[in-house]
C-alpha atoms as a PDB file:
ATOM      1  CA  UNK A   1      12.868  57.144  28.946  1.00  0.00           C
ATOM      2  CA  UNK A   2      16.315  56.068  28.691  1.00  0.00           C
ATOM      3  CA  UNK A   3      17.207  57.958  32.392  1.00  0.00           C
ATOM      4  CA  UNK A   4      14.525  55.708  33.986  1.00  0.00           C
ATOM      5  CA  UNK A   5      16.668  52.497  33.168  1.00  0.00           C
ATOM      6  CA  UNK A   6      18.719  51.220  35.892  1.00  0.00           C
ATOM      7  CA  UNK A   7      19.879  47.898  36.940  1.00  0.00           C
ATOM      8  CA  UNK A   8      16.430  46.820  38.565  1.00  0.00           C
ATOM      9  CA  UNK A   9      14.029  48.084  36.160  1.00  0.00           C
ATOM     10  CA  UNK A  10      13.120  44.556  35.109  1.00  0.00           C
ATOM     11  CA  UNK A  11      12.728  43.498  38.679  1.00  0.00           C
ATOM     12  CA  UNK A  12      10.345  46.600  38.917  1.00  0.00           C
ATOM     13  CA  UNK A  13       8.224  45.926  36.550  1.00  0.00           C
ATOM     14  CA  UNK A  14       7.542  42.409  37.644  1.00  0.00           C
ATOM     15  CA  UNK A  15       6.963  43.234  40.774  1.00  0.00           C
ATOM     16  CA  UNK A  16       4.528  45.766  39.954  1.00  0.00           C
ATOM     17  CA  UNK A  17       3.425  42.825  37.239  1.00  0.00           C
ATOM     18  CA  UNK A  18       2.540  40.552  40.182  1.00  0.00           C
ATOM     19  CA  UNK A  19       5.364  38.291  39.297  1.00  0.00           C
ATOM     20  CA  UNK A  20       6.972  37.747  42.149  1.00  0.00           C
ATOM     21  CA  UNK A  21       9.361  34.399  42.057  1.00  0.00           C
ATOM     22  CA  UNK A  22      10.707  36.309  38.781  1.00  0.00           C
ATOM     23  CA  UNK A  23      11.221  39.376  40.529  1.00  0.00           C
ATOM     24  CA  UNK A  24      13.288  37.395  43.080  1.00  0.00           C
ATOM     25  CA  UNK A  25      15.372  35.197  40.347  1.00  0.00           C
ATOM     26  CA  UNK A  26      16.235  38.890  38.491  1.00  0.00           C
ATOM     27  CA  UNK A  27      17.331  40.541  41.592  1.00  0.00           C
ATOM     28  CA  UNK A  28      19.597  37.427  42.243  1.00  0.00           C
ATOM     29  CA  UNK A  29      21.665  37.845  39.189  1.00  0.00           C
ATOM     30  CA  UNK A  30      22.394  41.533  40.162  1.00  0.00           C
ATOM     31  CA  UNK A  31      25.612  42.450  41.473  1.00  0.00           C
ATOM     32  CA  UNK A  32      25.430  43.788  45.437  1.00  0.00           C
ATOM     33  CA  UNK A  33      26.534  47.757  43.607  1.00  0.00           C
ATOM     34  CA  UNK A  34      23.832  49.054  45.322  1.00  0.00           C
ATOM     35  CA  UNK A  35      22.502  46.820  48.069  1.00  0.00           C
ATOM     36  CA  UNK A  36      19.988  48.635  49.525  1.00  0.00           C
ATOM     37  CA  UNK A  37      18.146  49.078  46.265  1.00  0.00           C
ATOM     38  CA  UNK A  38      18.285  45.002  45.753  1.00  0.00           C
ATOM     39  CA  UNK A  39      17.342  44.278  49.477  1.00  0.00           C
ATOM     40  CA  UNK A  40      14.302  46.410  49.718  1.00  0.00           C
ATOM     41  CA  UNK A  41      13.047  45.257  45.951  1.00  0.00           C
ATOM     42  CA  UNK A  42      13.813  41.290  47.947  1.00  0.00           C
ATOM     43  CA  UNK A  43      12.029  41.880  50.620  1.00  0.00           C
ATOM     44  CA  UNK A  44       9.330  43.942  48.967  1.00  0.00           C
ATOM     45  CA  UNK A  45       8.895  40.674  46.687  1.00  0.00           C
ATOM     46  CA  UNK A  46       9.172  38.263  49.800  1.00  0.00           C
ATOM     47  CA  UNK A  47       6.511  40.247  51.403  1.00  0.00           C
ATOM     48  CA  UNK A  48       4.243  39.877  48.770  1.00  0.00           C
ATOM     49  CA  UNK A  49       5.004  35.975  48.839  1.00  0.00           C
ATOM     50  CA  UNK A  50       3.550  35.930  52.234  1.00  0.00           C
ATOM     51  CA  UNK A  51       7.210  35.394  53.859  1.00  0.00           C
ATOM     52  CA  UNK A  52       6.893  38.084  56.825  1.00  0.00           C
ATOM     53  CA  UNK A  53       8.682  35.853  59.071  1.00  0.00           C
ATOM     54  CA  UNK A  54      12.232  35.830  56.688  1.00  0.00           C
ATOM     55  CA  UNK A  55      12.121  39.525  56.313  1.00  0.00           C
ATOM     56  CA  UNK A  56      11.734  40.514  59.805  1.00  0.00           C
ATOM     57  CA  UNK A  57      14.552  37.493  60.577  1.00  0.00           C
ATOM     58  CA  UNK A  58      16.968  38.814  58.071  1.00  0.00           C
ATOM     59  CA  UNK A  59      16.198  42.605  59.264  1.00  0.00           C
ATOM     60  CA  UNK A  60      17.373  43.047  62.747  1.00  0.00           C
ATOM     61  CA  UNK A  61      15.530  45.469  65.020  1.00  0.00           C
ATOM     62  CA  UNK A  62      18.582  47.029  65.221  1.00  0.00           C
ATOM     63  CA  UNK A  63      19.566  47.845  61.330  1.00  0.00           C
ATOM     64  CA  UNK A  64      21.011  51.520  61.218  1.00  0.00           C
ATOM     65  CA  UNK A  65      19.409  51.653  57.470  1.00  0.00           C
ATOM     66  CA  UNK A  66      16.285  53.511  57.468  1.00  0.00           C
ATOM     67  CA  UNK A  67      15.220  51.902  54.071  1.00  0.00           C
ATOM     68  CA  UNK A  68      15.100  48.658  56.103  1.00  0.00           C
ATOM     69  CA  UNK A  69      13.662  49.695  59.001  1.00  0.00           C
ATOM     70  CA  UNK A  70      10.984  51.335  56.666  1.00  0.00           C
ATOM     71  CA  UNK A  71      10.688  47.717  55.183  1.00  0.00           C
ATOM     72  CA  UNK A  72      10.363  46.177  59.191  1.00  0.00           C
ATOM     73  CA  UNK A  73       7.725  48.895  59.967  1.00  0.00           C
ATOM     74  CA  UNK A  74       5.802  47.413  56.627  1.00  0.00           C
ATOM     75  CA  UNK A  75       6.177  43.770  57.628  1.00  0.00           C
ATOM     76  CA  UNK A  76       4.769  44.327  60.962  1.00  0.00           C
ATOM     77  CA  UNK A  77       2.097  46.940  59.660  1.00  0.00           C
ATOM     78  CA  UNK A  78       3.024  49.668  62.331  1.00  0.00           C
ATOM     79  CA  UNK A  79       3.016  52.894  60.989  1.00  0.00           C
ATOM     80  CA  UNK A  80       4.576  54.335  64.442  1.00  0.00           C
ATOM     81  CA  UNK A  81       7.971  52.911  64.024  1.00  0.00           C
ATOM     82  CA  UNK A  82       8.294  55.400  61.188  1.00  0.00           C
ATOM     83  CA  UNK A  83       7.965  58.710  63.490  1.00  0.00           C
ATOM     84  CA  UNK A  84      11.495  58.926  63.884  1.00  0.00           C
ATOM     85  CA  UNK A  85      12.398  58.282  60.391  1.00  0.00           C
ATOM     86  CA  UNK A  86      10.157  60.509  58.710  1.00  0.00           C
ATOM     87  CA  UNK A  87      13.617  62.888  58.464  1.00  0.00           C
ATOM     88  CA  UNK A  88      14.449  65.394  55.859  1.00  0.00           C
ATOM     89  CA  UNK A  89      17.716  62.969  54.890  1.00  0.00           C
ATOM     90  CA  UNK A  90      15.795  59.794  54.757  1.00  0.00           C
ATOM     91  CA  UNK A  91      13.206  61.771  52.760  1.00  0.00           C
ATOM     92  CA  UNK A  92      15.818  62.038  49.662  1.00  0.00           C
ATOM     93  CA  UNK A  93      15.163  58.735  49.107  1.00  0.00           C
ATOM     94  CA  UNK A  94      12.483  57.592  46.748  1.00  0.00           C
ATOM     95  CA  UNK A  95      13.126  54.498  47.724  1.00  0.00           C
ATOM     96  CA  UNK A  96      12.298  55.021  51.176  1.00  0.00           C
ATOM     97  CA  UNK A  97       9.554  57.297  50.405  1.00  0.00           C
ATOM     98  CA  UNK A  98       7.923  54.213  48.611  1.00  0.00           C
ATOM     99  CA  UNK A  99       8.273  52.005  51.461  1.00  0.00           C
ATOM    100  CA  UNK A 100       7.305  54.596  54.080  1.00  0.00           C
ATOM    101  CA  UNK A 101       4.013  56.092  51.959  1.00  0.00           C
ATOM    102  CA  UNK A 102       2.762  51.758  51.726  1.00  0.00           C
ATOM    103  CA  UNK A 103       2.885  51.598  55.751  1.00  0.00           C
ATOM    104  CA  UNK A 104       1.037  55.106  56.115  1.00  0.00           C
ATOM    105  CA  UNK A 105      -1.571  53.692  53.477  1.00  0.00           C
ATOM    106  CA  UNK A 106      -2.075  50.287  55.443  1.00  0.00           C
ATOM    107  CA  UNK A 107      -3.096  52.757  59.120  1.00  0.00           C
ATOM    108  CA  UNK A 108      -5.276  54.373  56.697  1.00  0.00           C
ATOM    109  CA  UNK A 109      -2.937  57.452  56.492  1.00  0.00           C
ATOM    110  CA  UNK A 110      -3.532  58.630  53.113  1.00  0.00           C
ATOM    111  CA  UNK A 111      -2.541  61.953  53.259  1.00  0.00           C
ATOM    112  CA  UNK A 112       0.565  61.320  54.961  1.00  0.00           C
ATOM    113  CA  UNK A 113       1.523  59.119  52.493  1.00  0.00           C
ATOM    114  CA  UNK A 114       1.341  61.253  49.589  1.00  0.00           C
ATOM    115  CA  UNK A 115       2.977  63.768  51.197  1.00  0.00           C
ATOM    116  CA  UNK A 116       6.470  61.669  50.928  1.00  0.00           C
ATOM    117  CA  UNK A 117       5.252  60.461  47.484  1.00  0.00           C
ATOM    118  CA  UNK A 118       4.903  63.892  46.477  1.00  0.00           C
ATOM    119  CA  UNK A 119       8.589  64.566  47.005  1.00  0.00           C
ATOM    120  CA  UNK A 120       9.692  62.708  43.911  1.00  0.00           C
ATOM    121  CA  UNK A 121       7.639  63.824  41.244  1.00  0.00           C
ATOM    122  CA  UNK A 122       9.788  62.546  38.589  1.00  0.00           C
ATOM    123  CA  UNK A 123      10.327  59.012  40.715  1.00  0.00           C
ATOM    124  CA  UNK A 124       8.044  56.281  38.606  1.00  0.00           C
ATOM    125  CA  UNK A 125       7.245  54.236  41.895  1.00  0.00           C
ATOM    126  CA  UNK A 126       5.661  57.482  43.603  1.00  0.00           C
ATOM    127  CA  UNK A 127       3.863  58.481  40.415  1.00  0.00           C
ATOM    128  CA  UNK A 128       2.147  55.088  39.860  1.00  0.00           C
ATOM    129  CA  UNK A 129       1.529  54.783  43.384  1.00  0.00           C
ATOM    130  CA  UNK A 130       0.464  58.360  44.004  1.00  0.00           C
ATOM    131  CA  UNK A 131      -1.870  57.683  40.770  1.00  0.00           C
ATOM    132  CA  UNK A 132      -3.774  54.265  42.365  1.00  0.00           C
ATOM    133  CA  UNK A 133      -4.016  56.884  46.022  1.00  0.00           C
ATOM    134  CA  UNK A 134      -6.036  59.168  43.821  1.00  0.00           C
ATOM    135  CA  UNK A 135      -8.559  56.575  42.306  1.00  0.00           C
ATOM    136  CA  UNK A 136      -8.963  55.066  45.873  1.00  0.00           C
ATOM    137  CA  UNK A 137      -9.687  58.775  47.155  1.00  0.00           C
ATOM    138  CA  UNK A 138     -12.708  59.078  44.395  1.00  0.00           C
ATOM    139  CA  UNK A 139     -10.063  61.858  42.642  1.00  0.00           C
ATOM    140  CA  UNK A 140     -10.346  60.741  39.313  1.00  0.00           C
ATOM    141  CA  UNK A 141      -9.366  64.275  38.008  1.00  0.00           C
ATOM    142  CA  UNK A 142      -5.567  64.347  39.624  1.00  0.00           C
ATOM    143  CA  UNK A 143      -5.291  60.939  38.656  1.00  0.00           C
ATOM    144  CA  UNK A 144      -6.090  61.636  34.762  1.00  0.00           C
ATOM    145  CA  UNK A 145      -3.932  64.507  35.403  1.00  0.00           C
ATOM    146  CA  UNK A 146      -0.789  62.684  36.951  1.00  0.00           C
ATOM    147  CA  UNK A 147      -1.141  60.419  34.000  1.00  0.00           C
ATOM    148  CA  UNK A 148      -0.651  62.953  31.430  1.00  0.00           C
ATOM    149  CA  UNK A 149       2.399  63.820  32.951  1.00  0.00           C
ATOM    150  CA  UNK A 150       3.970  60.935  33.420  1.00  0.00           C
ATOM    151  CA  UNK A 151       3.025  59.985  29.797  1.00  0.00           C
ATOM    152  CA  UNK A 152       5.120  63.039  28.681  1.00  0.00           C
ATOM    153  CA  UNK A 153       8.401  61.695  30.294  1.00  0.00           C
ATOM    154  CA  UNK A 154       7.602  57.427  30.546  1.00  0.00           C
ATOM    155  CA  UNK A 155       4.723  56.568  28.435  1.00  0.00           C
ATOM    156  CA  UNK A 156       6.609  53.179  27.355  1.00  0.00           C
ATOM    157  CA  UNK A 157       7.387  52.119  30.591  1.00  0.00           C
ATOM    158  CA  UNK A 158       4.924  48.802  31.935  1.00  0.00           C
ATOM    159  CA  UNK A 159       4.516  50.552  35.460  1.00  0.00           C
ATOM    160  CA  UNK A 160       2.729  54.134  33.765  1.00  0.00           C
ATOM    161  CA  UNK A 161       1.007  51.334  31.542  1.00  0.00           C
ATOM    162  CA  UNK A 162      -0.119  50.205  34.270  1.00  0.00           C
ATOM    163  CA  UNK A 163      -1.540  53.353  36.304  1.00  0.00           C
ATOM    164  CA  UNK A 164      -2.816  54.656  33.030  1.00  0.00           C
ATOM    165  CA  UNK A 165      -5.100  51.317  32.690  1.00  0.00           C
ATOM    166  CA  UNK A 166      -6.291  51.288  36.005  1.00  0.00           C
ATOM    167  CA  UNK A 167      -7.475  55.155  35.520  1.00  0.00           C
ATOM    168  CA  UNK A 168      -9.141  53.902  32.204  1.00  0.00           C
ATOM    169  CA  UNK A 169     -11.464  51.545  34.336  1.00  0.00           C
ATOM    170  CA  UNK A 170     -12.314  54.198  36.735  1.00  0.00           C
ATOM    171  CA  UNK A 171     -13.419  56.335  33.153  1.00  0.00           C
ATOM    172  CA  UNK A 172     -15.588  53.967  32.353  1.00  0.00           C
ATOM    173  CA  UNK A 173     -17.239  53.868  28.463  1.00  0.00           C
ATOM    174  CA  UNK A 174     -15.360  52.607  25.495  1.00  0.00           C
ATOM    175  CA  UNK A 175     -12.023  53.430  28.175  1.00  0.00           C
ATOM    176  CA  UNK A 176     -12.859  49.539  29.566  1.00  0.00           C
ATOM    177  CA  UNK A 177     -11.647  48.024  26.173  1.00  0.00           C
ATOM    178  CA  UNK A 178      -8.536  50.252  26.232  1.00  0.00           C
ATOM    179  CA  UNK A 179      -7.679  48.904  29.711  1.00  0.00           C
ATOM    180  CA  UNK A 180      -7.893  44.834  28.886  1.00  0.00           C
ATOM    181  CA  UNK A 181      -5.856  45.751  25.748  1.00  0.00           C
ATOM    182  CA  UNK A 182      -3.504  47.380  27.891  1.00  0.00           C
ATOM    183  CA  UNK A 183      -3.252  44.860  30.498  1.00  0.00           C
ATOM    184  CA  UNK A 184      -3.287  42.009  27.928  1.00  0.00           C
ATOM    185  CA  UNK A 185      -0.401  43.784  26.134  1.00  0.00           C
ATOM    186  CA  UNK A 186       2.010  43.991  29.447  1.00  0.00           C
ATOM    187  CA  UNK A 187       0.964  40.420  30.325  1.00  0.00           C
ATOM    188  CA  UNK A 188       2.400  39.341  26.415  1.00  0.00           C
ATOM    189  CA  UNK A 189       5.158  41.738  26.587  1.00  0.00           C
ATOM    190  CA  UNK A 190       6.072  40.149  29.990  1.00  0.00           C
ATOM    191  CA  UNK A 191       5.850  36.751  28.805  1.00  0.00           C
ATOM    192  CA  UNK A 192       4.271  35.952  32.592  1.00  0.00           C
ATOM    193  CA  UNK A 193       1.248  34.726  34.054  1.00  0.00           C
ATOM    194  CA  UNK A 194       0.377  36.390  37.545  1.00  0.00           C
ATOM    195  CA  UNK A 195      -2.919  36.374  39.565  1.00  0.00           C
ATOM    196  CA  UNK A 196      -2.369  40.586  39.393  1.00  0.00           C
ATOM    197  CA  UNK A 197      -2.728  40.500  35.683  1.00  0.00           C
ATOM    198  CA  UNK A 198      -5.321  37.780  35.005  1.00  0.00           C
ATOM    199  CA  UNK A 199      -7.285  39.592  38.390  1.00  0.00           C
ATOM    200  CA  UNK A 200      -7.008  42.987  35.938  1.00  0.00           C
ATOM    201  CA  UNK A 201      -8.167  41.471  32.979  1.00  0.00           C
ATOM    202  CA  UNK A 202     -11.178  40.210  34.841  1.00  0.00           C
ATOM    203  CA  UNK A 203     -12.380  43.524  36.099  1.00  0.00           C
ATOM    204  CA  UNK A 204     -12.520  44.770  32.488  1.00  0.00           C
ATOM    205  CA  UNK A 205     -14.364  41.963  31.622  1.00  0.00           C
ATOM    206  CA  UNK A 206     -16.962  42.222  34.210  1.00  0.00           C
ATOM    207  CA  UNK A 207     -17.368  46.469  33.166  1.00  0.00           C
ATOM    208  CA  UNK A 208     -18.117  45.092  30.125  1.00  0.00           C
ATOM    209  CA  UNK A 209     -20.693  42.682  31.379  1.00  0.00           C
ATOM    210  CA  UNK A 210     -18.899  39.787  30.046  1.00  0.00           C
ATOM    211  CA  UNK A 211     -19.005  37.627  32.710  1.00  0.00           C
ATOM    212  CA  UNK A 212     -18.158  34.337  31.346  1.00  0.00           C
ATOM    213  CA  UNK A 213     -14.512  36.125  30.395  1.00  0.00           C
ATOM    214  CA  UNK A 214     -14.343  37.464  33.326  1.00  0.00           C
ATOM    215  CA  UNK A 215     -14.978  33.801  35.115  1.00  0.00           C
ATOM    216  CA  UNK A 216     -12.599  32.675  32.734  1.00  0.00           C
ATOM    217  CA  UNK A 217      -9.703  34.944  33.701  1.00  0.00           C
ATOM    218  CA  UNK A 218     -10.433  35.067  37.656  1.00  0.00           C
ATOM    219  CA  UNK A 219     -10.305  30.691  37.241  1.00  0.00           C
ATOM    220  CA  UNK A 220      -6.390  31.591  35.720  1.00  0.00           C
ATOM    221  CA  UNK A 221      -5.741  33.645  38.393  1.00  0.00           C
ATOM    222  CA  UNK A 222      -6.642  31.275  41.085  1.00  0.00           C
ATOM    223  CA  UNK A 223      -4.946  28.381  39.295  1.00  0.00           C
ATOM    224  CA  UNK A 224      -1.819  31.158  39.239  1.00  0.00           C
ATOM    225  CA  UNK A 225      -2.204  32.015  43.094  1.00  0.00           C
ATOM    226  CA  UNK A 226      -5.036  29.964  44.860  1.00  0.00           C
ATOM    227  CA  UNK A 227      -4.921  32.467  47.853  1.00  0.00           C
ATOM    228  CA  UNK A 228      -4.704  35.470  46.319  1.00  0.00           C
ATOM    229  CA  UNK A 229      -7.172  38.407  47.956  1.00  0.00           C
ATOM    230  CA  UNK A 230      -7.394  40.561  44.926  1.00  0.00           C
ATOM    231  CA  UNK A 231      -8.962  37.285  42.997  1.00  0.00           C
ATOM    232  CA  UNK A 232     -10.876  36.014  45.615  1.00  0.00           C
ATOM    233  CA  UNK A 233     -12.878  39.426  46.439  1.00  0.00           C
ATOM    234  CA  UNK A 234     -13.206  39.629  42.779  1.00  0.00           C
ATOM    235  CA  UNK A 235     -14.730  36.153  42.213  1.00  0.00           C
ATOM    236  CA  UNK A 236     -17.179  36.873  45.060  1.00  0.00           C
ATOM    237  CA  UNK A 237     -18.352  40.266  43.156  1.00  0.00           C
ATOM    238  CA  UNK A 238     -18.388  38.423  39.668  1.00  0.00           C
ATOM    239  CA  UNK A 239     -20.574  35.443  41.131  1.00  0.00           C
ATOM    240  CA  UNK A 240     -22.725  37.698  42.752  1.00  0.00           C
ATOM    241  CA  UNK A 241     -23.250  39.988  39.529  1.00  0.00           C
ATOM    242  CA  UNK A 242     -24.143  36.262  38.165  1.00  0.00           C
ATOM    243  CA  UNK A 243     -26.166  35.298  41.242  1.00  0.00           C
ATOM    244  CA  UNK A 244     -24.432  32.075  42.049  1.00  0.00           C
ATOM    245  CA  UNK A 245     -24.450  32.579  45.876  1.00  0.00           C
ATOM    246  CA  UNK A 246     -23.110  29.355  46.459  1.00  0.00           C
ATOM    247  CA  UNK A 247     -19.849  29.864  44.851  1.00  0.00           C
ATOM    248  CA  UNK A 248     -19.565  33.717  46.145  1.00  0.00           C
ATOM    249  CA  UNK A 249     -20.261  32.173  49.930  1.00  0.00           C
ATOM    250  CA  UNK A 250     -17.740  29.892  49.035  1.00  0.00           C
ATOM    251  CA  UNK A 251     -15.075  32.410  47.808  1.00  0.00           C
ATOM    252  CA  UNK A 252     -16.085  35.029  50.697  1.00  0.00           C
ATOM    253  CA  UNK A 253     -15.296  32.497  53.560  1.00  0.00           C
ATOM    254  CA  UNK A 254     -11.908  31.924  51.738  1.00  0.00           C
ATOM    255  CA  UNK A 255     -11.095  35.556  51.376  1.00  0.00           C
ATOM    256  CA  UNK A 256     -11.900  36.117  55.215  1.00  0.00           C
ATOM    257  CA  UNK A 257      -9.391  33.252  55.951  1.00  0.00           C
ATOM    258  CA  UNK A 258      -6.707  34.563  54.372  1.00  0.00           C
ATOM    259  CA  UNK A 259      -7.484  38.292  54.068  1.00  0.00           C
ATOM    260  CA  UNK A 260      -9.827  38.996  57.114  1.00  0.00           C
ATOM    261  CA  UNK A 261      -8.708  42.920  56.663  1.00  0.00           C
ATOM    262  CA  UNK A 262      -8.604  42.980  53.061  1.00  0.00           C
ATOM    263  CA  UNK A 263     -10.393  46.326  52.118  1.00  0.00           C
ATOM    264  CA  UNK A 264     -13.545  44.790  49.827  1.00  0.00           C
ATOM    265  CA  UNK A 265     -14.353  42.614  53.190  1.00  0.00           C
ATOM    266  CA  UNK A 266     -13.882  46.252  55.625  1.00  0.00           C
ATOM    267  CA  UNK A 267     -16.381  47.644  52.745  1.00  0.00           C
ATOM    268  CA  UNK A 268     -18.591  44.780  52.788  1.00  0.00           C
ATOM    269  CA  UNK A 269     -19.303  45.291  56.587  1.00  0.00           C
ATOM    270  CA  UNK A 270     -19.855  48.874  56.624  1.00  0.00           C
ATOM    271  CA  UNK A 271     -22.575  48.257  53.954  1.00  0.00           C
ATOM    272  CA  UNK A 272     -23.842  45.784  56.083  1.00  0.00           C
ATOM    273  CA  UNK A 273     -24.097  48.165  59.002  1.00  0.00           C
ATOM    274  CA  UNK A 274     -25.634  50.884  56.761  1.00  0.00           C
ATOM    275  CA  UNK A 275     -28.198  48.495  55.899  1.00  0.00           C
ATOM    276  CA  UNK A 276     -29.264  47.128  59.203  1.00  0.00           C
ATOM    277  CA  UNK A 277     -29.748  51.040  60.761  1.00  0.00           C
ATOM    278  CA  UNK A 278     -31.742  51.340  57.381  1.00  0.00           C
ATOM    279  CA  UNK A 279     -34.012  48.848  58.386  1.00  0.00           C
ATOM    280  CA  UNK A 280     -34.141  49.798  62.246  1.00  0.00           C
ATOM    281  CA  UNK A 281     -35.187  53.293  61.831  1.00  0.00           C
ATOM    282  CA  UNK A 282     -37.623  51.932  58.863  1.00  0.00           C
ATOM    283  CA  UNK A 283     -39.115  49.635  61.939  1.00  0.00           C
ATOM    284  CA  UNK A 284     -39.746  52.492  64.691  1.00  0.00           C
END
């Protein structure tokens, strides 16, 4: 565990944690000994803040550091500015490989993406990330195995906490109670309150069929990010699951203002599409 501790494994973990403005005020008291490190993890966190428009001001167009025109290519969503920088040098870099494997997954580019993760199978941030590919691909199995690796060599640290909670919800059973604990654990341990968290603890709530918890939690989330997509797609499953449509059309006209491609709303669609060829071949 001890080899996994660097000078921004704090900032990792809270910005993995959600906890963003933290992330930011940690990085700051860092010296510059390794500056592309701290700028990615800053920008990284900016993005996530909604600031696109600082990080592609303070990255010119013409930065020689692949890292940060990785991080450009991710603030502008356009996988093709990575072609030339997919290089066998640049690859070294797990830190680039992080960056580079987010843009592939936002064109949809799984397999591409893993690829570079793949390359640092001892890297936390391509593990965990790697881990969350797997449960999005319906691959429970290499998840739960990727897990049990990483649990051999970093079972303390929050981010393998983190991807071993989110397999435990894709398990299913008794592995639902395991996952609140978990996530309840890392948001005491972290001593911060972040939309990610409270959003996590609501999904295990609603597994559970506890719905009033899971109102509960989704309600702290919004009061800790009111615009947050995770919470808002959420809400509109847990009020459906309730069958309070006026509060889910409320929350679903919210999430398509500020997250018109956010995946639940893409998913949403297509089972909307499914369902009206249903009913026209029913009607011939």
């Amino acid at each position: 565990m001890s080899d996994l501790i660097d000078d921004f494994y704090s900032a990792r973990n809270l910005l993995y944690l959600g906890a963003y403005p933290q992330a930011l005020a940690a990085l700051s008291t860092l010296p510059p000994t390794n500056e592309t490190e701290l700028k990615s993890l800053q920008y990284r966190a900016h993005l996530s803040l909604g600031n696109k428009a600082q990080v592609l001001r303070e990255i010119p167009p013409t930065t020689s550091n692949a890292t940060l025109q990785a991080l450009r290519s991710l603030a502008l969503q356009d996988a093709t500015q990575l072609e030339d920088l997919l290089t066998a040098d640049n690859l070294q870099s797990p830190t680039f490989a992080v960056i580079a494997a987010h843009t592939l997954l936002a064109a949809g580019q799984k397999d591409e993406a893993l690829r570079l993760l793949d390359m640092h199978p001892r890297n936390l941030e391509c593990t965990t990330l790697t881990v969350a590919i797997y449960l999005g691909m319906d691959r429970l199995d290499l998840a739960q195995k990727l897990v049990a690796r990483v649990r051999g060599w970093a079972e303390d640290a929050p981010v393998a906490q983190l991807a071993e909670a989110w397999t435990a919800l894709v398990e299913g059973g008794q592995r639902y109670n395991e996952a609140y604990y978990v996530f309840m654990e890392l948001a005491q341990a972290s001593a911060v309150d972040t939309a990610r968290l409270y959003c996590a603890l609501a999904v295990s709530k609603m597994h559970l069929g506890q719905y009033d918890e899971a109102t509960s939690h989704l309600q702290s989330a919004l009061e800790a990010d009111p615009n947050d997509p995770d919470t808002l797609a959420n809400l509109v499953v847990c009020n459906s699951l309730t069958q309070s449509s006026e509060a889910r059309a409320r929350y679903l006209e919210q999430l398509a203002q500020v997250a018109p491609n956010h995946p639940f709303l893409r998913d949403l669609q297509q089972a909307d599409a499914r369902f009206d060829d249903a009913l026209a071949a029913m009607s011939k």
